[in-house]
C-alpha atoms as a PDB file:
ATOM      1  CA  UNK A   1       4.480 -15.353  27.091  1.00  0.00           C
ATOM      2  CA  UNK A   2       5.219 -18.027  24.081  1.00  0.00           C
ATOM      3  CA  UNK A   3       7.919 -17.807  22.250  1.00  0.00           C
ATOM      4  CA  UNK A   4       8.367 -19.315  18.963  1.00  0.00           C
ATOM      5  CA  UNK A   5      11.935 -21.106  18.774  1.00  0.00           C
ATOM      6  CA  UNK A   6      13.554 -20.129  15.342  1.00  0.00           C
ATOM      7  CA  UNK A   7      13.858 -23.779  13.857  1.00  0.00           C
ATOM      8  CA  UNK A   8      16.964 -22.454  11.595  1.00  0.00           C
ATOM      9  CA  UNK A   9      19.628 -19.683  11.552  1.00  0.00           C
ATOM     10  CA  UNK A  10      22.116 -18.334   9.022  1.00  0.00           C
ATOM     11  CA  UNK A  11      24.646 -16.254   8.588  1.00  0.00           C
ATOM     12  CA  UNK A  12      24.138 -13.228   5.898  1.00  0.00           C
ATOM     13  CA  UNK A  13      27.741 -12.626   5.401  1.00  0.00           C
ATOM     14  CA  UNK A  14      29.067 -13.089   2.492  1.00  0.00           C
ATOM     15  CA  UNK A  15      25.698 -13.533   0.917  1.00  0.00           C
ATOM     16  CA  UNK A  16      25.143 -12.098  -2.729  1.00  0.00           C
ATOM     17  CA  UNK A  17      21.649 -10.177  -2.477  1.00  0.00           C
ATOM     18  CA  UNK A  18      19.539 -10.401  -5.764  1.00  0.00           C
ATOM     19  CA  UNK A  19      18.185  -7.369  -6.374  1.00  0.00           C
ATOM     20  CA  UNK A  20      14.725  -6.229  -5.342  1.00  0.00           C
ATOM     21  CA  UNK A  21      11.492  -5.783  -7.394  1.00  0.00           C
ATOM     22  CA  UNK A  22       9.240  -3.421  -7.483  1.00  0.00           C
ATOM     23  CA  UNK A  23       7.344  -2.765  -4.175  1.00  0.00           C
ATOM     24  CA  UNK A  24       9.866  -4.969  -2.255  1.00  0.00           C
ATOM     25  CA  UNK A  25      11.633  -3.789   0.753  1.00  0.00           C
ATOM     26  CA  UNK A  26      14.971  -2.320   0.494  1.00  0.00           C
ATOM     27  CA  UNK A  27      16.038  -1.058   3.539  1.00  0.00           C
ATOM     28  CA  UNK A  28      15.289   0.022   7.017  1.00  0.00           C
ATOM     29  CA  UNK A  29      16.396  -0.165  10.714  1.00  0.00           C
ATOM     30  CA  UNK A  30      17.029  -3.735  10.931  1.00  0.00           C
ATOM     31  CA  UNK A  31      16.877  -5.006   7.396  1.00  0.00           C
ATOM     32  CA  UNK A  32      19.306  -6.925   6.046  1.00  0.00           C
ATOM     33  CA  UNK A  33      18.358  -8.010   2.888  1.00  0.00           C
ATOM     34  CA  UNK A  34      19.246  -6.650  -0.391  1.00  0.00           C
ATOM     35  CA  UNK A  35      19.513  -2.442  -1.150  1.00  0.00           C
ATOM     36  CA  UNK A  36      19.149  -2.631  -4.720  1.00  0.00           C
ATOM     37  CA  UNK A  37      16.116  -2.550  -6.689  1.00  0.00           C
ATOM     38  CA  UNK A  38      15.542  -3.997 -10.571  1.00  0.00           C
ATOM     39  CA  UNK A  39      15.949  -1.740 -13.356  1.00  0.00           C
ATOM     40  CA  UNK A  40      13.353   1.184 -13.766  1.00  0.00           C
ATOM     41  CA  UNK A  41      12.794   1.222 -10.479  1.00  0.00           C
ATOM     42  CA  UNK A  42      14.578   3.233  -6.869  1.00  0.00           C
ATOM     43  CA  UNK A  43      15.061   2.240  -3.547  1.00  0.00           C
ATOM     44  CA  UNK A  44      12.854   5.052  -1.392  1.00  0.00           C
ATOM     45  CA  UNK A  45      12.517   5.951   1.874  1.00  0.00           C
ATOM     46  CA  UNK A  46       9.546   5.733   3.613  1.00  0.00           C
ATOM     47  CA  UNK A  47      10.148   5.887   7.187  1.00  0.00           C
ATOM     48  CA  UNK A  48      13.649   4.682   9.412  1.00  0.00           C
ATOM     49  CA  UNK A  49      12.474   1.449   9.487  1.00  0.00           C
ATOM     50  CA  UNK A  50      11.050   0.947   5.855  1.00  0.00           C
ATOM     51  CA  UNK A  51      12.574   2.090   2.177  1.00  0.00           C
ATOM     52  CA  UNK A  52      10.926  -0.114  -0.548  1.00  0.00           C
ATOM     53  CA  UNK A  53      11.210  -0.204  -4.540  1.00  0.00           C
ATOM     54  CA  UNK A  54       8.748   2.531  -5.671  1.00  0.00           C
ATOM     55  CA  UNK A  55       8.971   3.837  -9.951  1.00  0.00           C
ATOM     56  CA  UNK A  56      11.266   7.093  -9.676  1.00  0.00           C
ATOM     57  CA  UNK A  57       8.379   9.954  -8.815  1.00  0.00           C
ATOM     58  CA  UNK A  58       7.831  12.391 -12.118  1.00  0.00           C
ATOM     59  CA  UNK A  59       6.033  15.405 -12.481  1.00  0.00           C
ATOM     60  CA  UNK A  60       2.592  14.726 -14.408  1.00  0.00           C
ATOM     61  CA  UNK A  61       2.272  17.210 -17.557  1.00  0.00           C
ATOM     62  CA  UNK A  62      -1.049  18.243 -18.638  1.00  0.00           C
ATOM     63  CA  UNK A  63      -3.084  15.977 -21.325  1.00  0.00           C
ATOM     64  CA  UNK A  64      -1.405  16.791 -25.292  1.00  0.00           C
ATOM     65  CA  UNK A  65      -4.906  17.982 -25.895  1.00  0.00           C
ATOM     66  CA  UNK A  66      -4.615  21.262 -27.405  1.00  0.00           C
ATOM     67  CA  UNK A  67      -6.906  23.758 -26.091  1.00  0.00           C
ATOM     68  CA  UNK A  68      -7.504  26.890 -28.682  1.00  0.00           C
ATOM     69  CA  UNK A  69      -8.646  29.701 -27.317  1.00  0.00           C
ATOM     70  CA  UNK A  70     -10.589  32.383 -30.123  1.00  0.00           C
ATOM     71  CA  UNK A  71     -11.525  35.842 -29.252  1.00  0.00           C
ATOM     72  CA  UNK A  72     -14.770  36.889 -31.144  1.00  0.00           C
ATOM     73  CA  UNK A  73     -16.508  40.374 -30.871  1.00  0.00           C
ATOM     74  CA  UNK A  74     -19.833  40.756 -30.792  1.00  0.00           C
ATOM     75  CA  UNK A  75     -21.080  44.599 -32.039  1.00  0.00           C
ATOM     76  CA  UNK A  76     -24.544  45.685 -30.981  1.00  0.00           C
ATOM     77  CA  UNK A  77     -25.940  48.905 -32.578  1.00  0.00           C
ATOM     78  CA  UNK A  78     -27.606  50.910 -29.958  1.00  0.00           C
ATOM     79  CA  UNK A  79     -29.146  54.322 -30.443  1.00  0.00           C
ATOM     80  CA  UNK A  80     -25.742  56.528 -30.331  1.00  0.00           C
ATOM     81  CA  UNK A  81     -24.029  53.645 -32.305  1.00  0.00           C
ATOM     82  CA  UNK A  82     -21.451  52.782 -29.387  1.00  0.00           C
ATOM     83  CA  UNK A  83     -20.250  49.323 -30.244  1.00  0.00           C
ATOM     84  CA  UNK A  84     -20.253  46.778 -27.180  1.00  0.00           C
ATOM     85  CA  UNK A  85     -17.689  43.607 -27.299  1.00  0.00           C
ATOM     86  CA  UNK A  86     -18.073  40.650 -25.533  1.00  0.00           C
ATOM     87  CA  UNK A  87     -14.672  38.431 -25.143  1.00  0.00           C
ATOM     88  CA  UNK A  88     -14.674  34.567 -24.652  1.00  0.00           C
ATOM     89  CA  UNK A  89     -12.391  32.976 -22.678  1.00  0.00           C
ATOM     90  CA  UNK A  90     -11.129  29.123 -21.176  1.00  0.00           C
ATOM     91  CA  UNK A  91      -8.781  28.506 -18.552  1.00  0.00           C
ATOM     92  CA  UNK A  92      -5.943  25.591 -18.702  1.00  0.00           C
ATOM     93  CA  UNK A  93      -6.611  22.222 -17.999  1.00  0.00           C
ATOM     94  CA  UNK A  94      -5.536  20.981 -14.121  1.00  0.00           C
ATOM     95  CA  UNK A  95      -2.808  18.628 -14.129  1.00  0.00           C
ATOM     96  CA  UNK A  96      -3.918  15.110 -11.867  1.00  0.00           C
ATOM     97  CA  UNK A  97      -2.077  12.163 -10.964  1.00  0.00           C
ATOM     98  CA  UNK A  98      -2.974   8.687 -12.092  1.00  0.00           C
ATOM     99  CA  UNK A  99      -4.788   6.069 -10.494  1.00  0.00           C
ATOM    100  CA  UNK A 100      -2.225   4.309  -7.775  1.00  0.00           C
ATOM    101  CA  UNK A 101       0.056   7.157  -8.521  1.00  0.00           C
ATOM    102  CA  UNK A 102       1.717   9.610  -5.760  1.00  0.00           C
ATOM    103  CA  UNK A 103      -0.748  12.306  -5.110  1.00  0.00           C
ATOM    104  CA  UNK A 104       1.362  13.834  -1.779  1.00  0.00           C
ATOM    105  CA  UNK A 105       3.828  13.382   0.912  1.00  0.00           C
ATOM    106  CA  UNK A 106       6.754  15.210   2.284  1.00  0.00           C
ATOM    107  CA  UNK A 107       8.597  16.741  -0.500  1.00  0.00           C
ATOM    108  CA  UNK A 108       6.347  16.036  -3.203  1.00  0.00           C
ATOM    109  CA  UNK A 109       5.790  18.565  -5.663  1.00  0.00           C
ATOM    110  CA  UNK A 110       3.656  17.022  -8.500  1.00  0.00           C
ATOM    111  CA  UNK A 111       0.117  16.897  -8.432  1.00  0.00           C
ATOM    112  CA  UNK A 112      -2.495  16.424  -5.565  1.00  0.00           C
ATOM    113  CA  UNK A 113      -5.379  16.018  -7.481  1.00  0.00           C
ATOM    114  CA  UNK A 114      -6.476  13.095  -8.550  1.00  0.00           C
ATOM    115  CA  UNK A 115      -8.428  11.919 -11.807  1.00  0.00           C
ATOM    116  CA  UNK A 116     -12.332  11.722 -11.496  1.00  0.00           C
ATOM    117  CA  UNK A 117     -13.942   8.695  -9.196  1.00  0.00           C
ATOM    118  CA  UNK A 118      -9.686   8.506  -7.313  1.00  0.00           C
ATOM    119  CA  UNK A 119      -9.312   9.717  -3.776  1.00  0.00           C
ATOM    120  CA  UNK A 120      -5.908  10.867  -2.683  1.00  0.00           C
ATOM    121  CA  UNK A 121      -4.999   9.122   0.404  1.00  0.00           C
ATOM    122  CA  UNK A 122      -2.656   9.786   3.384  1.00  0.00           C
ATOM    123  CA  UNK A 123      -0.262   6.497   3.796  1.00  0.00           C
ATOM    124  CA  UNK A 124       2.181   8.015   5.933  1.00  0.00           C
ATOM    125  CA  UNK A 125       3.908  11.262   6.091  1.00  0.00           C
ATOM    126  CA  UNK A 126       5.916  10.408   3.211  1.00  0.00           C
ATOM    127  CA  UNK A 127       3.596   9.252   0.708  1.00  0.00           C
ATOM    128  CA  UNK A 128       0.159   9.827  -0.372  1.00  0.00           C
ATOM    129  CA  UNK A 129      -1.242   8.190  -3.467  1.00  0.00           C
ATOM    130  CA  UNK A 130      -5.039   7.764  -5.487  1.00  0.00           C
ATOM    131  CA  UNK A 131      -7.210   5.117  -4.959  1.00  0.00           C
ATOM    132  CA  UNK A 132     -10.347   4.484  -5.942  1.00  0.00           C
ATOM    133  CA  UNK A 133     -13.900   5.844  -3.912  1.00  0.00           C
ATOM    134  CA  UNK A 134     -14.697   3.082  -1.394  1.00  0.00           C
ATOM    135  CA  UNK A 135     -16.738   0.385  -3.217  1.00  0.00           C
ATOM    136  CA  UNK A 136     -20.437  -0.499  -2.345  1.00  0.00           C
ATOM    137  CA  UNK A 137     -20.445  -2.797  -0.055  1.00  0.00           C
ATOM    138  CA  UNK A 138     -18.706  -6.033   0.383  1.00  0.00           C
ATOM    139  CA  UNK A 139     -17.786  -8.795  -2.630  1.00  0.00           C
ATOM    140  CA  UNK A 140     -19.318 -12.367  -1.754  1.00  0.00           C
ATOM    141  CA  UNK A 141     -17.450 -14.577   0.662  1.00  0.00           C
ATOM    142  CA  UNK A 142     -15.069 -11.201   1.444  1.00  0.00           C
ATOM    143  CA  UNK A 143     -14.121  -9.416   4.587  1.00  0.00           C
ATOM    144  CA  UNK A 144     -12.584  -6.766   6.188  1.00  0.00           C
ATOM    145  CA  UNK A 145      -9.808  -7.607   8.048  1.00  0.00           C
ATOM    146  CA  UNK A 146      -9.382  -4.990  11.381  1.00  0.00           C
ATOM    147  CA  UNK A 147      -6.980  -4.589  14.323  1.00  0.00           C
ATOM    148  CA  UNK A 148      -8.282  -4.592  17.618  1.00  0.00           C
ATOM    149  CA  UNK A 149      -6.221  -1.837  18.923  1.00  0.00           C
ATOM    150  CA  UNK A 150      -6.969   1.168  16.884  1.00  0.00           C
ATOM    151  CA  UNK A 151      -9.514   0.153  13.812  1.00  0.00           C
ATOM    152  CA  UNK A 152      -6.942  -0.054  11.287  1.00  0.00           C
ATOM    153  CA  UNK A 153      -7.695  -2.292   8.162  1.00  0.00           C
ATOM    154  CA  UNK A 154      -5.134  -4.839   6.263  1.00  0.00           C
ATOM    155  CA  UNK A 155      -4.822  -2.805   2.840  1.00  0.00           C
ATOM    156  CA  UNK A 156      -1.986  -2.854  -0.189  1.00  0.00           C
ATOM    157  CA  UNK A 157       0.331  -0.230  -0.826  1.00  0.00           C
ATOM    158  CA  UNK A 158      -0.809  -0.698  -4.087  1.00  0.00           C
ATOM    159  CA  UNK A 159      -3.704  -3.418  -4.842  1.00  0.00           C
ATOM    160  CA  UNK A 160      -3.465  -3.604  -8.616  1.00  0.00           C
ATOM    161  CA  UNK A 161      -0.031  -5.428  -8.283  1.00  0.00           C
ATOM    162  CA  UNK A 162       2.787  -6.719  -5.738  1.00  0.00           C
ATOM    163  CA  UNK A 163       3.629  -4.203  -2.780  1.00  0.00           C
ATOM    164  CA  UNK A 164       3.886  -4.431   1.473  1.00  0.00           C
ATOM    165  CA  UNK A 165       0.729  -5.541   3.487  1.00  0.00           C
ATOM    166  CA  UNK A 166      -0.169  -2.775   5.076  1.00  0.00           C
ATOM    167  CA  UNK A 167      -1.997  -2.051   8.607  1.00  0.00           C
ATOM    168  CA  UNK A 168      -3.573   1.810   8.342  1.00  0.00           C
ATOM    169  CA  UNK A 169      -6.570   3.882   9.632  1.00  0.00           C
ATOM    170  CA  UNK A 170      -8.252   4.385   6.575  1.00  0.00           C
ATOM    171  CA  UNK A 171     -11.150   2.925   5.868  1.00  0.00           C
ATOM    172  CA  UNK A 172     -11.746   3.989   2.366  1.00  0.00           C
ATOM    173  CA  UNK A 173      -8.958   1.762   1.312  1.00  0.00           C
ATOM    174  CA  UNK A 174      -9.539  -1.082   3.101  1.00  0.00           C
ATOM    175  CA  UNK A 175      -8.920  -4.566   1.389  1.00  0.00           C
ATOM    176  CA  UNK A 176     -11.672  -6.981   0.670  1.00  0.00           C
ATOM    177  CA  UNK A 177      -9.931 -10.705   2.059  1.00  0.00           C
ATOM    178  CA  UNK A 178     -10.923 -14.054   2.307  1.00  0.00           C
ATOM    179  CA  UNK A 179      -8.951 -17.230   4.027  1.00  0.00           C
ATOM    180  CA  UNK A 180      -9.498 -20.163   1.170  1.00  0.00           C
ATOM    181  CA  UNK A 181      -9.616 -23.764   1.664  1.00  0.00           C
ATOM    182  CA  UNK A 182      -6.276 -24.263   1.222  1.00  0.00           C
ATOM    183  CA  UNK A 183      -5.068 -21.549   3.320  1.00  0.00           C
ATOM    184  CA  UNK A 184      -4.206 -18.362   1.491  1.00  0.00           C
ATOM    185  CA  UNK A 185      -5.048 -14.874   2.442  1.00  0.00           C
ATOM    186  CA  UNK A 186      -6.338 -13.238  -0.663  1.00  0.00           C
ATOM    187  CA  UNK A 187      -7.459  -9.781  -1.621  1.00  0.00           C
ATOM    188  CA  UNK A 188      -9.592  -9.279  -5.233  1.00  0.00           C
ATOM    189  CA  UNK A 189      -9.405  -5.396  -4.839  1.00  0.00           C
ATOM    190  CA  UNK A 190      -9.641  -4.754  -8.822  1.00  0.00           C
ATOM    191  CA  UNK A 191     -10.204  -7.856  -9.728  1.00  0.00           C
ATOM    192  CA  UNK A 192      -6.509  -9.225  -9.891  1.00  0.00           C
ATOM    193  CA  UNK A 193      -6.668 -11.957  -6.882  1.00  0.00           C
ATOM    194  CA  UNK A 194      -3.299 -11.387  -4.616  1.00  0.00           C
ATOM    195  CA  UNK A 195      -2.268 -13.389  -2.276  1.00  0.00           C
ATOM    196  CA  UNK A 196      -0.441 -12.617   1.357  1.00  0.00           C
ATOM    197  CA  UNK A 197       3.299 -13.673   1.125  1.00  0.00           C
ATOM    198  CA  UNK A 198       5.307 -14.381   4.594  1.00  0.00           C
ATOM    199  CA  UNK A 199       8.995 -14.127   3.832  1.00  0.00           C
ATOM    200  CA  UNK A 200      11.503 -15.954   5.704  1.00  0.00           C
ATOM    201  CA  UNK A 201      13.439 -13.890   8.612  1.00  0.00           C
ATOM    202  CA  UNK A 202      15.983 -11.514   7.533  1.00  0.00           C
ATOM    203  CA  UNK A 203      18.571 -12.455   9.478  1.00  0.00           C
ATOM    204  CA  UNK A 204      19.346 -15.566  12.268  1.00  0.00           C
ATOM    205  CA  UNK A 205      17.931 -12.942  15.158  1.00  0.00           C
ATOM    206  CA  UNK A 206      14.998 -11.314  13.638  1.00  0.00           C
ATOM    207  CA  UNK A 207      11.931 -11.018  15.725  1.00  0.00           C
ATOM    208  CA  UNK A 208       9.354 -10.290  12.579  1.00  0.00           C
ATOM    209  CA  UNK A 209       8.453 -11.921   9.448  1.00  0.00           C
ATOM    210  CA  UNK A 210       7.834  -9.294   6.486  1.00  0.00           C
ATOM    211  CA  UNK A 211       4.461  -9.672   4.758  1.00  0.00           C
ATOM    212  CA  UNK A 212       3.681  -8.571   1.223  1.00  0.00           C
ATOM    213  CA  UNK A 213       1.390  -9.078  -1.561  1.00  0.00           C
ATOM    214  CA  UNK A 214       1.824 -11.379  -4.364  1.00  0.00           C
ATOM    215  CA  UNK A 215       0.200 -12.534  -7.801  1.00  0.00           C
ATOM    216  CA  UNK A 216       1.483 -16.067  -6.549  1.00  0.00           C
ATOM    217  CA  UNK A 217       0.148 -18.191  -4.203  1.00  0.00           C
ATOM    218  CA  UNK A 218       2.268 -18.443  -1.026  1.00  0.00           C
ATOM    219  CA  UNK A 219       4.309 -21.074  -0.752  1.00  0.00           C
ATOM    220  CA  UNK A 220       5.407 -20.456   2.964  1.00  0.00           C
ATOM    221  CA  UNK A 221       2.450 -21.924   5.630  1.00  0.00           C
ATOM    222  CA  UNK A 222      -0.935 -21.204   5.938  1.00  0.00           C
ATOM    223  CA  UNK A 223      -3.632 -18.772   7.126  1.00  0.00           C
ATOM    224  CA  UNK A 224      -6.742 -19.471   9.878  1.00  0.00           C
ATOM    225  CA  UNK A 225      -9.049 -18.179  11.774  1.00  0.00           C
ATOM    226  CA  UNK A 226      -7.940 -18.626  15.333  1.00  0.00           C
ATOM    227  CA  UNK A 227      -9.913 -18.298  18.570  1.00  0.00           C
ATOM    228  CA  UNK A 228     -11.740 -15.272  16.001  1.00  0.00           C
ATOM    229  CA  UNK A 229      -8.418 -13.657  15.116  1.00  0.00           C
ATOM    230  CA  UNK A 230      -6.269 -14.075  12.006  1.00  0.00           C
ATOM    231  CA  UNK A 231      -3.352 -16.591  12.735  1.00  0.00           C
ATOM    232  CA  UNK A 232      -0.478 -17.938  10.667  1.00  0.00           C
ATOM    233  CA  UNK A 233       1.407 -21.353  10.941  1.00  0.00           C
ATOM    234  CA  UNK A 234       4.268 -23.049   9.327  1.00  0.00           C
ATOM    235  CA  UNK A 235       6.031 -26.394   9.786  1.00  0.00           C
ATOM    236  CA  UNK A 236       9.232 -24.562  10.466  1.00  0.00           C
ATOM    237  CA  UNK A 237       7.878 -23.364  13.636  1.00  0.00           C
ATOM    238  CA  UNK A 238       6.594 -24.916  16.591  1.00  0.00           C
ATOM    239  CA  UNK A 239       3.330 -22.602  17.503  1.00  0.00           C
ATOM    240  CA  UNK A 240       0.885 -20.741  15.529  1.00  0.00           C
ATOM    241  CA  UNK A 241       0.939 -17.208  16.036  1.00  0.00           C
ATOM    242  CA  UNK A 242      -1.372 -14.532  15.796  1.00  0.00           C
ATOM    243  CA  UNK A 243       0.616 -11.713  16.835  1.00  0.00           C
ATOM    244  CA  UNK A 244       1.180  -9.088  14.375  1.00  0.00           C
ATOM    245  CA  UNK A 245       3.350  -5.970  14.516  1.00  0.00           C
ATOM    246  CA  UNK A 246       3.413  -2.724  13.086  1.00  0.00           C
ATOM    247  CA  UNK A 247       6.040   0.126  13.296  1.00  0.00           C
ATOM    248  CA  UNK A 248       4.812   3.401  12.326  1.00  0.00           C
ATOM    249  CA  UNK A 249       2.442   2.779  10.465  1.00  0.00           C
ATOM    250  CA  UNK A 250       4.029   1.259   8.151  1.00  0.00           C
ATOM    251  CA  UNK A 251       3.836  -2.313   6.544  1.00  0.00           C
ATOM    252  CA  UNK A 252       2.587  -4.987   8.970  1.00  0.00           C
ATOM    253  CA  UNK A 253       4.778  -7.982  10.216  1.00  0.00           C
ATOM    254  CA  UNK A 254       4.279 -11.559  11.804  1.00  0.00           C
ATOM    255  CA  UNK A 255       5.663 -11.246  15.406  1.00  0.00           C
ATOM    256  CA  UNK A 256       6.674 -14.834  16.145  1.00  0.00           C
ATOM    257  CA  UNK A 257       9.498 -14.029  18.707  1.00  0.00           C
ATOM    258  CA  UNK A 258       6.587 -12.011  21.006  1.00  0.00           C
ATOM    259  CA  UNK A 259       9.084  -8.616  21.020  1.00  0.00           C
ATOM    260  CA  UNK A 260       9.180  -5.277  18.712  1.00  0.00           C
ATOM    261  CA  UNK A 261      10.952  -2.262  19.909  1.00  0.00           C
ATOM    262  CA  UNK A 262       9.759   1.382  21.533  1.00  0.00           C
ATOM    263  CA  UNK A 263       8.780   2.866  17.841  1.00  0.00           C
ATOM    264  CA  UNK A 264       6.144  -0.492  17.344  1.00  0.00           C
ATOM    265  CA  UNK A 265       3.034  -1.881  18.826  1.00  0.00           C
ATOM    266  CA  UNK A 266       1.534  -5.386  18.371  1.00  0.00           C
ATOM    267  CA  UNK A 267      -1.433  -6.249  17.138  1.00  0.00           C
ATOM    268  CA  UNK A 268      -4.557  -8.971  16.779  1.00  0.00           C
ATOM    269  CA  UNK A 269      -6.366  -8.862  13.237  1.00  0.00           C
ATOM    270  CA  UNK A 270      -9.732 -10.634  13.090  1.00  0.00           C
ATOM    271  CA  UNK A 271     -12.584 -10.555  10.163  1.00  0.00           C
ATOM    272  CA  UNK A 272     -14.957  -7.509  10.284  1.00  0.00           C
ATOM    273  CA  UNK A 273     -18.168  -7.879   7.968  1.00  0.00           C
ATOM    274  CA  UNK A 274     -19.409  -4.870   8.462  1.00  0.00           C
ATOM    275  CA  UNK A 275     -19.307  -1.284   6.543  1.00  0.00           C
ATOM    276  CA  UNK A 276     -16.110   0.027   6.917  1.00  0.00           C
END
């Protein structure tokens, strides 16, 4: 087994956290980072070992489109005269959530349907949002990205902006990636390219690096293809890894210390270009 010698340590005491934006992680078994989000937005729970900056969750109210509803009677003239009505009616309209908006979870109670060509999709048992119907086929010079354990795809928790790398089992949501030239991961979901960020450890004993999304390119080492698996690599370590963790199923981590605990399992990504 390799292990990865942490190049640099530090002590968080004392340390004044900035606060988080959106999509960032906020908490968690284990985290030691910051607990407070930016303005507008809430540190939430997710799972024990995940909380991240999420909008605060409102109830979605029906379009201001007034619907009028006119009863007109229609009188036919049979042979005894009896007049005959006929009554039209229209039912209220069904209240959906918006694209990238939550859609389900435990104790959600807005709306689980989601507006026309959206799918609402399990993340975890928490949360549920829409995203859009699988595209067609892949985008030039893209891939999916899969885990060799259980089929799982690299995917955003939301791919229209900055959220957590995720690692789940649904294919319909699946990230279209490419490793440039210069080493960045990049997804162009929606057309806004985002690129994988590797933060630095949480603390001076931390076994995982967190990986999120970014509009920015990353600025902390660089991406290959390894031996046919996704690795990463930085001057501030010694060995390329391409260990990955996840706990469950939640946002995916780089394992560079080659341990994770009971409620996680490791994983090898590699390029898959075929249908997902």
């Amino acid at each position: 087994m390799i292990v990865v010698a942490l190049l640099f340590g530090f002590s968080l005491a004392g340390r004044a956290f900035s606060q988080i934006s959106g999509y960032g992680q906020c908490g968690g078994i284990g985290w030691s980072g910051g607990t407070t989000c930016v303005s507008g937005w809430v540190c939430t729970y997710s799972n024990p070992y995940f909380s991240q900056c999420l909008r605060p969750s409102t109830t979605a109210t029906p379009s201001t489109t007034s619907t009028s509803t006119k009863t007109s009677t229609t009188v036919i003239t049979t042979s005894k005269s009896t007049p005959l009505s006929t009554t039209a009616t229209s039912s209220a309209p069904i209240a959906t959530a918006s694209p990238w908006g939550q859609c389900g979870g435990q104790g959600y109670n807005g709306p689980t349907v989601c507006s026309p060509g959206w799918i609402c999709t399990v993340n975890n048992a928490y949360f549920s949002n829409c995203y859009e119907a699988v595209p067609t086929g892949l985008a030039a010079n893209y891939t999916f990205i899969r885990a060799d354990n259980d089929e799982s795809y690299i995917q955003a928790a939301d791919p229209s902006t900055v959220s957590p790398l995720l690692l789940t089992t649904n294919p319909y949501t699946a990230a279209q990636c490419q490793i440039t030239a210069a080493g960045q991961l990049i997804q162009n979901a929606t057309g806004t390219t985002l690129y994988a960020d590797v933060s630095p450890p949480a603390s001076s004993n931390a076994t995982e690096l967190f990986v999120s999304w970014s509009t920015l390119p990353s600025t902390n080492g660089l991406f290959s293809i390894s031996n046919g698996t996704i690795a990463w690599s930085s001057p501030t370590f010694s060995t390329p890894t391409s260990a990955w963790i996840v706990c469950n199923g939640g946002p995916a981590y780089i394992n560079y210390n080659y341990t994770y605990t009971a409620d996680c399992y490791a994983e090898n990504l590699f390029p898959f270009g075929g249908s997902s």
